[in-house]
PDB file of N, CA and C in Angstrom:
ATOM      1  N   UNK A   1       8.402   1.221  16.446  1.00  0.00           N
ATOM      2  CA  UNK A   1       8.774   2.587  16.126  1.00  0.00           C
ATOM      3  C   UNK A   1       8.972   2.700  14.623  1.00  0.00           C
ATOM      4  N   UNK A   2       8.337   4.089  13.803  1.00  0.00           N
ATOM      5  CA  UNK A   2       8.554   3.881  13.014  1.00  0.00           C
ATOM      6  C   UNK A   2      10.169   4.487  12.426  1.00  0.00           C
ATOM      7  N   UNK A   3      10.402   3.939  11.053  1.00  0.00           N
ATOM      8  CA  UNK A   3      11.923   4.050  10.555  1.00  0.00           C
ATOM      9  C   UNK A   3      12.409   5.287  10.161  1.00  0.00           C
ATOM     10  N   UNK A   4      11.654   6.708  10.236  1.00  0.00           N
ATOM     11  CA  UNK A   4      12.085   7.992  10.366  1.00  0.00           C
ATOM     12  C   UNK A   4      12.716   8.677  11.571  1.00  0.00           C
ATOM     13  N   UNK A   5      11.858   8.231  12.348  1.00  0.00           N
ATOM     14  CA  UNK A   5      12.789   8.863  13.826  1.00  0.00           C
ATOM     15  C   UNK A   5      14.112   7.932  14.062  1.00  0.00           C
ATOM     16  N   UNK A   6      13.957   6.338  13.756  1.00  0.00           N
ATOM     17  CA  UNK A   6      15.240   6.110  13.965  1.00  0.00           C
ATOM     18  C   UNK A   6      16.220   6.698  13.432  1.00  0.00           C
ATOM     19  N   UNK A   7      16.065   6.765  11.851  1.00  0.00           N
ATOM     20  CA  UNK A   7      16.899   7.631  11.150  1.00  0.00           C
ATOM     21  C   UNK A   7      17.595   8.304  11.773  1.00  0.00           C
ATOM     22  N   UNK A   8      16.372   9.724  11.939  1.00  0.00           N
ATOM     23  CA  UNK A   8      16.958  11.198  12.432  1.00  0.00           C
ATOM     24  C   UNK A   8      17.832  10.870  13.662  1.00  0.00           C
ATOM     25  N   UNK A   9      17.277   9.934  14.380  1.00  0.00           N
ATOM     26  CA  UNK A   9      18.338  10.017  15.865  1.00  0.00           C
ATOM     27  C   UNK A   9      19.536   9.553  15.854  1.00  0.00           C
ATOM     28  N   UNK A  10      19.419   8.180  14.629  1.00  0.00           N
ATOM     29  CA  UNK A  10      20.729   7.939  14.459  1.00  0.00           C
ATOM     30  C   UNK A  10      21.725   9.047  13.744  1.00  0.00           C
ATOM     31  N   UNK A  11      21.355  10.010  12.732  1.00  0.00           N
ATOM     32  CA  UNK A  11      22.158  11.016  12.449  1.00  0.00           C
ATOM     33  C   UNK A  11      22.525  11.928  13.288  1.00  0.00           C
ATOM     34  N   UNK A  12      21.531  12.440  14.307  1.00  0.00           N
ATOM     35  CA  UNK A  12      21.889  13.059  15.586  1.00  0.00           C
ATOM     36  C   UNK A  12      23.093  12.572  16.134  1.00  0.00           C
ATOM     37  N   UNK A  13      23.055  11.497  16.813  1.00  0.00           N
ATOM     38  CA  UNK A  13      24.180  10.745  17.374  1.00  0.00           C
ATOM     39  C   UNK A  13      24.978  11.058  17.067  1.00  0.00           C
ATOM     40  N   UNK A  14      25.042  10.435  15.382  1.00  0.00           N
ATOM     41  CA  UNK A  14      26.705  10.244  14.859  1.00  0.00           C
ATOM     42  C   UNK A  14      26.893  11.539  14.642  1.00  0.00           C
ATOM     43  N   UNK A  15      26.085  13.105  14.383  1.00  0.00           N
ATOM     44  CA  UNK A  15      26.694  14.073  14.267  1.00  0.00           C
ATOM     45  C   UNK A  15      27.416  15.024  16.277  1.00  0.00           C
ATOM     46  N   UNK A  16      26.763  14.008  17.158  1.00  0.00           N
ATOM     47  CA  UNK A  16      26.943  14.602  18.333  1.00  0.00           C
ATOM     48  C   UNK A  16      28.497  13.743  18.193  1.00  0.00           C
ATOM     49  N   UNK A  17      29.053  12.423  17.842  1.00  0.00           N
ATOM     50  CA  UNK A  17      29.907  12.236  18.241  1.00  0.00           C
ATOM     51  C   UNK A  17      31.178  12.819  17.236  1.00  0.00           C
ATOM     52  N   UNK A  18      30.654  12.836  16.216  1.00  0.00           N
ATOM     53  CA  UNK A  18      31.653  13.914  15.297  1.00  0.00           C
ATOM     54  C   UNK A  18      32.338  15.346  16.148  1.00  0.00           C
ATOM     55  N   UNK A  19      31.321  15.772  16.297  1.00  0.00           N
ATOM     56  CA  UNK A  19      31.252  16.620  17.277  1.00  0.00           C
ATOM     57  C   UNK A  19      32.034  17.434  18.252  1.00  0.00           C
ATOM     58  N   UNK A  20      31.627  15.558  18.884  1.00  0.00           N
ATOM     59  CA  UNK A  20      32.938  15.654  20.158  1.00  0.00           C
ATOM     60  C   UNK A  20      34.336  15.260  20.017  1.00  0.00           C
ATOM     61  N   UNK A  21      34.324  14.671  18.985  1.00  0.00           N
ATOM     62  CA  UNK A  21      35.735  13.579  18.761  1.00  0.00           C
ATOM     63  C   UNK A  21      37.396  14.188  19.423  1.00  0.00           C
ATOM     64  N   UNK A  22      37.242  15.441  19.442  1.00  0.00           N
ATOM     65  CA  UNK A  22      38.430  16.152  19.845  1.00  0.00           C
ATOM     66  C   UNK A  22      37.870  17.266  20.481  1.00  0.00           C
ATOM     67  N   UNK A  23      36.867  16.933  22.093  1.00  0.00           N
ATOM     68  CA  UNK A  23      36.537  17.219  22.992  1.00  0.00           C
ATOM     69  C   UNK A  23      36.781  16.670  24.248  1.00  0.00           C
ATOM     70  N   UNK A  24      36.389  16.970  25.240  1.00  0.00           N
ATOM     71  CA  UNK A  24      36.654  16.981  26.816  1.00  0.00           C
ATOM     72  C   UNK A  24      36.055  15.673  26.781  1.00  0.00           C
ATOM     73  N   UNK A  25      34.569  15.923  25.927  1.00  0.00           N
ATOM     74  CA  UNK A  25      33.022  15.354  26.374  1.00  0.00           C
ATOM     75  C   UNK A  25      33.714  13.366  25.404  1.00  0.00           C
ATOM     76  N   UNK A  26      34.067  13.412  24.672  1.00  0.00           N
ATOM     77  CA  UNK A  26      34.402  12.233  24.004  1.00  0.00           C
ATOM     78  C   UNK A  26      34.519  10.635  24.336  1.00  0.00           C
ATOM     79  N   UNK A  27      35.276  10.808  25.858  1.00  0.00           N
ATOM     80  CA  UNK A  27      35.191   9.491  26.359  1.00  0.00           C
ATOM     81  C   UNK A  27      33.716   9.308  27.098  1.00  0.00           C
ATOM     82  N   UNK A  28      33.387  10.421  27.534  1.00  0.00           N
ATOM     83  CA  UNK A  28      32.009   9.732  28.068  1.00  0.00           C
ATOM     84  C   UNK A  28      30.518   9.648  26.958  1.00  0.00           C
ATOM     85  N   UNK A  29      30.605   9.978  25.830  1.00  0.00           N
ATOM     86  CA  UNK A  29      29.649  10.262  25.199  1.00  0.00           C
ATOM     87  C   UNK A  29      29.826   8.978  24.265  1.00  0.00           C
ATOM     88  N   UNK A  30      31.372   8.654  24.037  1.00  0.00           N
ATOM     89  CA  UNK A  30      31.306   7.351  23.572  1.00  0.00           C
ATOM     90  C   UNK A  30      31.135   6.288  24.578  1.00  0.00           C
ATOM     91  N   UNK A  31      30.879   6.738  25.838  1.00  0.00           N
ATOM     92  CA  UNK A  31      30.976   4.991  26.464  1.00  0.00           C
ATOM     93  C   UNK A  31      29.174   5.346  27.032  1.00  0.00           C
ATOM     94  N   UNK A  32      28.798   6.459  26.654  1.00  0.00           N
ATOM     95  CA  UNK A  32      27.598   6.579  26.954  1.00  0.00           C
ATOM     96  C   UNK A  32      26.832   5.651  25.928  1.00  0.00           C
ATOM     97  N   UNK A  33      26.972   6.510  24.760  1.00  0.00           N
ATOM     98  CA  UNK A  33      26.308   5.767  23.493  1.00  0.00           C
ATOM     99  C   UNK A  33      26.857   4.021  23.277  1.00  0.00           C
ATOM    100  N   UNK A  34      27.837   3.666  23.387  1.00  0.00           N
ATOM    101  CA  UNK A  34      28.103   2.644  23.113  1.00  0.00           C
ATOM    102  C   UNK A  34      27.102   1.498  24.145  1.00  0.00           C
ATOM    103  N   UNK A  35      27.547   1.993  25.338  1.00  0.00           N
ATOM    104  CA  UNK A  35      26.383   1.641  26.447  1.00  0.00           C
ATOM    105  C   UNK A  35      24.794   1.105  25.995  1.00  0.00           C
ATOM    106  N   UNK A  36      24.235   2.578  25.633  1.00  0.00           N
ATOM    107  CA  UNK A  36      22.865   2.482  25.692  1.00  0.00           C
ATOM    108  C   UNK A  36      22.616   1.201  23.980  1.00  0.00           C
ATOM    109  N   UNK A  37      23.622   1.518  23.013  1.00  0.00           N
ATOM    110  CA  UNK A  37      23.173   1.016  22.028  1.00  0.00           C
ATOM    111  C   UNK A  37      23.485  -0.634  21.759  1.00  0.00           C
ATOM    112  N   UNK A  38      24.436  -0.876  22.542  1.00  0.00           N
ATOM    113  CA  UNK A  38      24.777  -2.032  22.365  1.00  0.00           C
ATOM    114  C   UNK A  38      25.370  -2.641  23.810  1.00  0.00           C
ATOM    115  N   UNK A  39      24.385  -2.937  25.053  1.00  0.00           N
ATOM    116  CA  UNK A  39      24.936  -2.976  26.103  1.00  0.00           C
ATOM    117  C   UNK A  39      25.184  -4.478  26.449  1.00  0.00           C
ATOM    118  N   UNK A  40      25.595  -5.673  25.540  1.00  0.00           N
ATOM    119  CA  UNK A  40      25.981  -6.773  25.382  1.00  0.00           C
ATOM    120  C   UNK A  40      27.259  -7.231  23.839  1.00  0.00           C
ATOM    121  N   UNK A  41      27.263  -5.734  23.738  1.00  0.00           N
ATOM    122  CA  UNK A  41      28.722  -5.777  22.991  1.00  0.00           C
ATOM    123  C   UNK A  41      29.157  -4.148  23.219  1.00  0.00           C
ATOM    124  N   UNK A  42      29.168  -3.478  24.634  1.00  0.00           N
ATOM    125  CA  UNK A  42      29.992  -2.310  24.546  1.00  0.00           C
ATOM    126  C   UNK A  42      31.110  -2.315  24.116  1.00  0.00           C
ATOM    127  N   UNK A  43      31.839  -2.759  25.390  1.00  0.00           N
ATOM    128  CA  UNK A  43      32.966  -2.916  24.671  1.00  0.00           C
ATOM    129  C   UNK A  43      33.730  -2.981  23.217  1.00  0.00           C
ATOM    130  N   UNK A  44      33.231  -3.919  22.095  1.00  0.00           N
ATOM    131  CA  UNK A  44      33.783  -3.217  20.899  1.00  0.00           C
ATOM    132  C   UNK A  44      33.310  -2.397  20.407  1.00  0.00           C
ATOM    133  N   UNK A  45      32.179  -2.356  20.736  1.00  0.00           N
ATOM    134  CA  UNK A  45      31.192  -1.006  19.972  1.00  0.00           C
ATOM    135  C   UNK A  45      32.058   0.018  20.299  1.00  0.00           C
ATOM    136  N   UNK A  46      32.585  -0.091  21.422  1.00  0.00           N
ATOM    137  CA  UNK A  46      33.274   1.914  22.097  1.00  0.00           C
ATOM    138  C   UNK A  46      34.739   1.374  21.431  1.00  0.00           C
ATOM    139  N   UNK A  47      35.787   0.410  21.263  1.00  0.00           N
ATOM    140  CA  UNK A  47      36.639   0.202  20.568  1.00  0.00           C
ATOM    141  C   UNK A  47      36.866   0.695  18.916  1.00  0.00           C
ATOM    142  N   UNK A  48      35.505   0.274  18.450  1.00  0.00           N
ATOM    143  CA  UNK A  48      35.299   0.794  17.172  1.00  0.00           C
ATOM    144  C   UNK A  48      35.032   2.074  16.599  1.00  0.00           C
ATOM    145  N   UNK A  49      34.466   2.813  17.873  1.00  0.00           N
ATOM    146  CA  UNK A  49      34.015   4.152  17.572  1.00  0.00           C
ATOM    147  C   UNK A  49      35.639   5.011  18.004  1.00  0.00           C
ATOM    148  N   UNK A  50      36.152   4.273  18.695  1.00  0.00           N
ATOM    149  CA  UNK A  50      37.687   4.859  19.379  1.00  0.00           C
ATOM    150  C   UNK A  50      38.406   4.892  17.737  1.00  0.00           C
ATOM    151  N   UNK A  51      38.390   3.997  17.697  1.00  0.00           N
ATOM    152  CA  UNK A  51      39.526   3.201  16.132  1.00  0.00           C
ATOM    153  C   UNK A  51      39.041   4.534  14.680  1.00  0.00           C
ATOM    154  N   UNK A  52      37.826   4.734  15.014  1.00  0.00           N
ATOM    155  CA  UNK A  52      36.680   5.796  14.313  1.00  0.00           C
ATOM    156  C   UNK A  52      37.793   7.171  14.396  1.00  0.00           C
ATOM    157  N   UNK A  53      37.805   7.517  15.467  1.00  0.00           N
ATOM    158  CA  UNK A  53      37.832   8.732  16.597  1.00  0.00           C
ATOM    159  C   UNK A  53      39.328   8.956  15.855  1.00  0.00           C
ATOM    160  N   UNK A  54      40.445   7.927  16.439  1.00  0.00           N
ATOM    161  CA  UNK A  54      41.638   8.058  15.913  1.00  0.00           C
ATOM    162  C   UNK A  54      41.720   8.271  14.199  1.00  0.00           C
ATOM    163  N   UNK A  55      41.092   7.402  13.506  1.00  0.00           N
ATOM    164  CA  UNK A  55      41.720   8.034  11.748  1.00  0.00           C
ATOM    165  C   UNK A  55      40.937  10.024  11.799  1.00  0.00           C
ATOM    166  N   UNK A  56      40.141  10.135  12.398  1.00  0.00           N
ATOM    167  CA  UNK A  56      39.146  11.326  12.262  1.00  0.00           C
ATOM    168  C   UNK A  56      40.887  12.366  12.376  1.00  0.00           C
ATOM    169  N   UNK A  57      40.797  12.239  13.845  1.00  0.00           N
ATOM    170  CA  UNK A  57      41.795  13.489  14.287  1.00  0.00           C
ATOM    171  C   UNK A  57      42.891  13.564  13.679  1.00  0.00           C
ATOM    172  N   UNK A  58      43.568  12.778  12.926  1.00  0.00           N
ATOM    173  CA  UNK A  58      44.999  12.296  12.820  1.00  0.00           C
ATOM    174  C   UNK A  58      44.638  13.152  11.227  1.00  0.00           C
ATOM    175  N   UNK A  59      43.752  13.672  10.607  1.00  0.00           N
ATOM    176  CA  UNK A  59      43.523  14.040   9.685  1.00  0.00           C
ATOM    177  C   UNK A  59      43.655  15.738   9.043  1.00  0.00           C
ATOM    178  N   UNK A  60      44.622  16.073   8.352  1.00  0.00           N
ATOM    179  CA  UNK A  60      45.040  17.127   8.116  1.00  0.00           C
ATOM    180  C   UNK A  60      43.964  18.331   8.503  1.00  0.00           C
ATOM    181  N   UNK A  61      44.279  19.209   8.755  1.00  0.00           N
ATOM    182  CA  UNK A  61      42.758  20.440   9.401  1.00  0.00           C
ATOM    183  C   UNK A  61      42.070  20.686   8.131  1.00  0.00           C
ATOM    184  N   UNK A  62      42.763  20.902   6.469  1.00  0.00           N
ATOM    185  CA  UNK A  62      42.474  21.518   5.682  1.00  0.00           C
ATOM    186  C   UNK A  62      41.077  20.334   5.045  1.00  0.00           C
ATOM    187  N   UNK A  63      41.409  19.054   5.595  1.00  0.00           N
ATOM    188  CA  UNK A  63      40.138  17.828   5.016  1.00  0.00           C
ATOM    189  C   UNK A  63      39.191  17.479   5.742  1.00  0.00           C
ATOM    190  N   UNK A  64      39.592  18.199   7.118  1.00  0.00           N
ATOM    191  CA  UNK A  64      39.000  17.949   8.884  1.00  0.00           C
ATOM    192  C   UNK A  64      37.554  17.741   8.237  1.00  0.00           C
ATOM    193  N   UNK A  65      36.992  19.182   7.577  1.00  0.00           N
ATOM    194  CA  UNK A  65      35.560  18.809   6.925  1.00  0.00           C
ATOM    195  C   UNK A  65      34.308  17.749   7.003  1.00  0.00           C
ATOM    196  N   UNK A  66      35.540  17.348   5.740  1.00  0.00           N
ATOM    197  CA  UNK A  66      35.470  16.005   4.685  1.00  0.00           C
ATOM    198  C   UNK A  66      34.953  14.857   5.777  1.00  0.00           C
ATOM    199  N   UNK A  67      36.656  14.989   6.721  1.00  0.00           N
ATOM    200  CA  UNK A  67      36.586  13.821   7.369  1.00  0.00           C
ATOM    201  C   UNK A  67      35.727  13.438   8.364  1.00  0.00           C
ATOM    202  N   UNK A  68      34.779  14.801   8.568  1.00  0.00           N
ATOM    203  CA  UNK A  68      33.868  14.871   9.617  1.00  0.00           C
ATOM    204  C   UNK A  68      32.390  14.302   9.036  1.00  0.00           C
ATOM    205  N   UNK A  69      32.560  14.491   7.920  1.00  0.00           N
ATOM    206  CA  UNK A  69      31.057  14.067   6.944  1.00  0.00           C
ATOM    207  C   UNK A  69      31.003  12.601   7.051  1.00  0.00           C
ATOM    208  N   UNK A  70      32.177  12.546   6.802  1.00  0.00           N
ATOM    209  CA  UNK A  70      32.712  10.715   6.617  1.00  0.00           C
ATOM    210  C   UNK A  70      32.073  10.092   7.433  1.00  0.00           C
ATOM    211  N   UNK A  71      33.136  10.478   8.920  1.00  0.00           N
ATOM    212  CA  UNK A  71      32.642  10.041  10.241  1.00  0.00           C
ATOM    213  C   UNK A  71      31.254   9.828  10.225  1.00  0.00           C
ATOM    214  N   UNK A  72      30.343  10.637  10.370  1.00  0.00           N
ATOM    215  CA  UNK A  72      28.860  10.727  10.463  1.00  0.00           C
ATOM    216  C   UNK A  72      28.226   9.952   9.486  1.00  0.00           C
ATOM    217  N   UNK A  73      28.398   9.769   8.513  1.00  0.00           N
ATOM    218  CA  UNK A  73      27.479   9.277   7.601  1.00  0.00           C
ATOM    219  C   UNK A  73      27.678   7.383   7.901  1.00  0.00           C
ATOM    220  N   UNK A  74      28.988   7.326   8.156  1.00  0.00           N
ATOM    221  CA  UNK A  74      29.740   5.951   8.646  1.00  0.00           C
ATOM    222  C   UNK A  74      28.973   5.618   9.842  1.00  0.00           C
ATOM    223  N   UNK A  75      28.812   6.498  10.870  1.00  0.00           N
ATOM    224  CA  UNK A  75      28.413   5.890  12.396  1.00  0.00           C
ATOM    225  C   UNK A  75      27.010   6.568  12.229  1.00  0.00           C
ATOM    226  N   UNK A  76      25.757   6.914  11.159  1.00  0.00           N
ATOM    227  CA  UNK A  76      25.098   7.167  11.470  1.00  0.00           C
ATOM    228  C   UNK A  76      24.485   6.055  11.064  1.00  0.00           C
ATOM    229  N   UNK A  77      25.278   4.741   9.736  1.00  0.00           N
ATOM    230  CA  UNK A  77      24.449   3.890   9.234  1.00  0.00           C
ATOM    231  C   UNK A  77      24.725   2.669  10.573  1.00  0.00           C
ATOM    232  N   UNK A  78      25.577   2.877  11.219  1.00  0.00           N
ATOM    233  CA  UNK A  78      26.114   1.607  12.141  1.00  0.00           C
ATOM    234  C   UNK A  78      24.864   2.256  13.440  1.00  0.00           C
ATOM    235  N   UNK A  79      24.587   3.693  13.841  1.00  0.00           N
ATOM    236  CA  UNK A  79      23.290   3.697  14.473  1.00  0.00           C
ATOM    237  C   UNK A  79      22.193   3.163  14.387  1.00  0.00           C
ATOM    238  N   UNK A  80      22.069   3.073  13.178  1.00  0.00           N
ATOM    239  CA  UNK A  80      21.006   3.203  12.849  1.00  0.00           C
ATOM    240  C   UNK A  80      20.320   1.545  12.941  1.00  0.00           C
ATOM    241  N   UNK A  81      21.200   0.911  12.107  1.00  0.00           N
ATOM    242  CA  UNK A  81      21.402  -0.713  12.243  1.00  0.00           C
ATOM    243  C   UNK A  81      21.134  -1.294  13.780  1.00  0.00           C
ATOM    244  N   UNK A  82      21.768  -0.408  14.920  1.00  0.00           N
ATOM    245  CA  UNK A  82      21.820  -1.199  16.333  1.00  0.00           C
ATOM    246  C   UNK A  82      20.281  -0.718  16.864  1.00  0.00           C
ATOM    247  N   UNK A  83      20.027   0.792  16.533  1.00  0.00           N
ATOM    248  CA  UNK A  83      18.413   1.467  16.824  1.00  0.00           C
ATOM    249  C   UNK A  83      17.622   0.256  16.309  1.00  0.00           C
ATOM    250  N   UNK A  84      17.585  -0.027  15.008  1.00  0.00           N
ATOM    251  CA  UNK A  84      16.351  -1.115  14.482  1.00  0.00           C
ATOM    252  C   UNK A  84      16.620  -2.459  15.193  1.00  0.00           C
ATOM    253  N   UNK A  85      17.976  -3.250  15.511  1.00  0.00           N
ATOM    254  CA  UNK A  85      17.602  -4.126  16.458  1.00  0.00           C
ATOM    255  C   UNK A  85      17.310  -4.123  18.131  1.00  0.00           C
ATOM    256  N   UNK A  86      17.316  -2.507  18.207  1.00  0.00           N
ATOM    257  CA  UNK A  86      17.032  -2.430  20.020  1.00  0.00           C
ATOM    258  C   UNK A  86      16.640  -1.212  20.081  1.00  0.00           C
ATOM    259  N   UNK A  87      15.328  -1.148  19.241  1.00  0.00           N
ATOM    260  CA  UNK A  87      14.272   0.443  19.206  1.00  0.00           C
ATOM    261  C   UNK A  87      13.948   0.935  20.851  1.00  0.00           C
ATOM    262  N   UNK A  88      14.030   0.154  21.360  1.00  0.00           N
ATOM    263  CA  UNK A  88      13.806   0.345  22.761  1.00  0.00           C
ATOM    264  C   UNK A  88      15.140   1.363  23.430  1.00  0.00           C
ATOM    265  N   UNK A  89      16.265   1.930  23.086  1.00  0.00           N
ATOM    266  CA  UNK A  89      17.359   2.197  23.193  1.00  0.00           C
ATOM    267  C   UNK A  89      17.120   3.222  22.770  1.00  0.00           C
ATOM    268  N   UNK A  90      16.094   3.753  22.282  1.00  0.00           N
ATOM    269  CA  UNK A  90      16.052   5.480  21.705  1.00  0.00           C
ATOM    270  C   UNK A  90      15.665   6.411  22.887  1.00  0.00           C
ATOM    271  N   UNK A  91      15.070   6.001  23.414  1.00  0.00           N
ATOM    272  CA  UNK A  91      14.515   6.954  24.243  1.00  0.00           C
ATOM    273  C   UNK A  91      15.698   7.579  25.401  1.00  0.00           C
ATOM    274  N   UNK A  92      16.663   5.825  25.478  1.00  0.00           N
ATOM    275  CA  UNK A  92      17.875   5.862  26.446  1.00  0.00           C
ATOM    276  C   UNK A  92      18.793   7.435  25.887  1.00  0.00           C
ATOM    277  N   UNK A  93      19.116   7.193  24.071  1.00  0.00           N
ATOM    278  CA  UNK A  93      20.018   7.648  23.446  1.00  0.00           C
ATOM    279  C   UNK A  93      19.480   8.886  23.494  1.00  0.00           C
ATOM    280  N   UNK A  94      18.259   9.396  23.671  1.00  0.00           N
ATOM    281  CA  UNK A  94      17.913  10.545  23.116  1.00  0.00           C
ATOM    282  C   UNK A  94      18.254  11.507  24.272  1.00  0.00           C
ATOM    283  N   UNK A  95      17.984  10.978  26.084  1.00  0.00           N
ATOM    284  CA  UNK A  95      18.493  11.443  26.803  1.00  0.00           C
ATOM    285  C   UNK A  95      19.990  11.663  26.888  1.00  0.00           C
ATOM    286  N   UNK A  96      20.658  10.843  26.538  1.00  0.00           N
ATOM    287  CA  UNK A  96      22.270  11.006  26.301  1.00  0.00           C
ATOM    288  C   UNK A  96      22.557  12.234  25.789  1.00  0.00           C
ATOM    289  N   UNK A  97      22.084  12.874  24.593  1.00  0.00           N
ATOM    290  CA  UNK A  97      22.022  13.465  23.589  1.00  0.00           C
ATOM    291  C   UNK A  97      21.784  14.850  24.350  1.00  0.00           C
ATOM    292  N   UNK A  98      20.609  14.946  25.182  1.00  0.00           N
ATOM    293  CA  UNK A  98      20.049  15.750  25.577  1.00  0.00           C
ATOM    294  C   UNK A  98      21.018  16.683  26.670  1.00  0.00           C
ATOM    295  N   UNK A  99      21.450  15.638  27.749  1.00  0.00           N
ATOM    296  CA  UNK A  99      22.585  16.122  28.854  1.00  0.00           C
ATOM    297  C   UNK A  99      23.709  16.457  28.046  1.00  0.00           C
ATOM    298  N   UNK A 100      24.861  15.850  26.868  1.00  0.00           N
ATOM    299  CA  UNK A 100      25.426  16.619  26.623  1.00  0.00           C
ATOM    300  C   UNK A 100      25.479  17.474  24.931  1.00  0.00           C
ATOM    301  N   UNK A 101      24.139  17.684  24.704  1.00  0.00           N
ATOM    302  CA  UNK A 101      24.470  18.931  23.961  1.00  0.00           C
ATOM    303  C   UNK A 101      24.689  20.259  24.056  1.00  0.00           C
ATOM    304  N   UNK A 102      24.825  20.605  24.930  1.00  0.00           N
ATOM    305  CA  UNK A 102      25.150  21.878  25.670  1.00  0.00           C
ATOM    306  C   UNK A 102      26.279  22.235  25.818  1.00  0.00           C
ATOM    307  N   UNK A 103      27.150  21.041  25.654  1.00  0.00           N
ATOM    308  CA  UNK A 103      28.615  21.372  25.743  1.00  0.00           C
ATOM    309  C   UNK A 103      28.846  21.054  24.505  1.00  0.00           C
ATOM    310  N   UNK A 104      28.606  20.487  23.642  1.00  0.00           N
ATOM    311  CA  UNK A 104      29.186  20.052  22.003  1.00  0.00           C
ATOM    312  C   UNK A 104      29.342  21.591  21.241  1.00  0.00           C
ATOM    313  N   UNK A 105      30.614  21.660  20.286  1.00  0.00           N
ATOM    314  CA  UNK A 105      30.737  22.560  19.392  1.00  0.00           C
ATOM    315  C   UNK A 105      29.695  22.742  18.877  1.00  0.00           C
ATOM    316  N   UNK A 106      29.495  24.478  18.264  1.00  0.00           N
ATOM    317  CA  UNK A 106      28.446  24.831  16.908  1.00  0.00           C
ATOM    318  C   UNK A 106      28.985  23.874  15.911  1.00  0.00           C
ATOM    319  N   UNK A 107      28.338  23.836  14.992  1.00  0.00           N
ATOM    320  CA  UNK A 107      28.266  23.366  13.615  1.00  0.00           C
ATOM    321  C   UNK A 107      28.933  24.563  12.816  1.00  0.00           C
ATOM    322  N   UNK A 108      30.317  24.225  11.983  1.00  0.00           N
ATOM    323  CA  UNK A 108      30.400  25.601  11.531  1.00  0.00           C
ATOM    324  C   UNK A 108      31.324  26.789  12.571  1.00  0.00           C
ATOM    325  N   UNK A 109      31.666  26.528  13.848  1.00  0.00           N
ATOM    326  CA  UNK A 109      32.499  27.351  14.087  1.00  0.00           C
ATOM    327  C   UNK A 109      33.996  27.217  13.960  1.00  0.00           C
ATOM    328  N   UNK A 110      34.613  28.070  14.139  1.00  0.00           N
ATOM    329  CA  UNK A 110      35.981  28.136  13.798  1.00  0.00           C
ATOM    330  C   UNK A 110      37.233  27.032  13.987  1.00  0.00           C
ATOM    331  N   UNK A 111      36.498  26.885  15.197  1.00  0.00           N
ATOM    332  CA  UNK A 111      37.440  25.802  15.718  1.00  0.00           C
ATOM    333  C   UNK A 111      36.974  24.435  15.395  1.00  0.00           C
ATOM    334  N   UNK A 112      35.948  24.204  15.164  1.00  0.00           N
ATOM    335  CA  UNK A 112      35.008  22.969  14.728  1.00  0.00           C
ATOM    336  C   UNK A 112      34.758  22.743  13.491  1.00  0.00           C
ATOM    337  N   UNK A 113      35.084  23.179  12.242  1.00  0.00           N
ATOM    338  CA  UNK A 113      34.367  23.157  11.013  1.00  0.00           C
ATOM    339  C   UNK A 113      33.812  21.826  11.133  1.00  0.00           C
ATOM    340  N   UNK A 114      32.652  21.935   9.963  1.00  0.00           N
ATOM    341  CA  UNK A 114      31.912  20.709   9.714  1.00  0.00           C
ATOM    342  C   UNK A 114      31.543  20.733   8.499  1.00  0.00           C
TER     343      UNK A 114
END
């Protein structure tokens, strides 16, 4: 596969789990993704994205932003890294992606800034 679509999907991801971080959808989208991307180290993978999850929310509303850019740009390079050693895992992730974007915040709404 070539190294553009991994890219994009890995930014997808990390912007779906930004996303969710202080959603309904959160525990399953992280044990989804953690799953498909690393399914011989879930477990810390979904620990780490938890440990992620916690500094995110705990973060004043007025930097929420900031801290949301952070997030993403952080878990889009750690995507991206697990996509190139298990390209085979995109197609898994992309369905993930697919079932719950429908429930993920706009980009930009009130309650969600980004």
């Amino acid at each position: 596969m070539r190294e553009e679509p991994l890219r994009l999907l890995a930014g997808a991801t990390a912007g779906a789990l930004a996303g969710a971080v202080d959603t309904e959808l959160w525990p399953d989208l992280r044990a989804r993704v953690a799953a498909v991307l690393a399914p011989t180290r879930c477990e810390l993978v979904s620990e780490r994205m938890e440990e992620a999850r916690s500094r995110l929310v705990a973060v004043p509303r007025v930097r929420l932003e900031r801290a949301r850019a952070e997030f993403t740009t952080e878990w889009r390079g750690s995507i991206h890294t697990m996509l190139w050693e298990r390209p085979e895992a995109a197609r898994a992730l992309r369905a993930v992606l697919h079932d719950v974007g429908p429930g993920l915040p706009r980009t930009g709404s009130p309650d969600h800034p980004r």
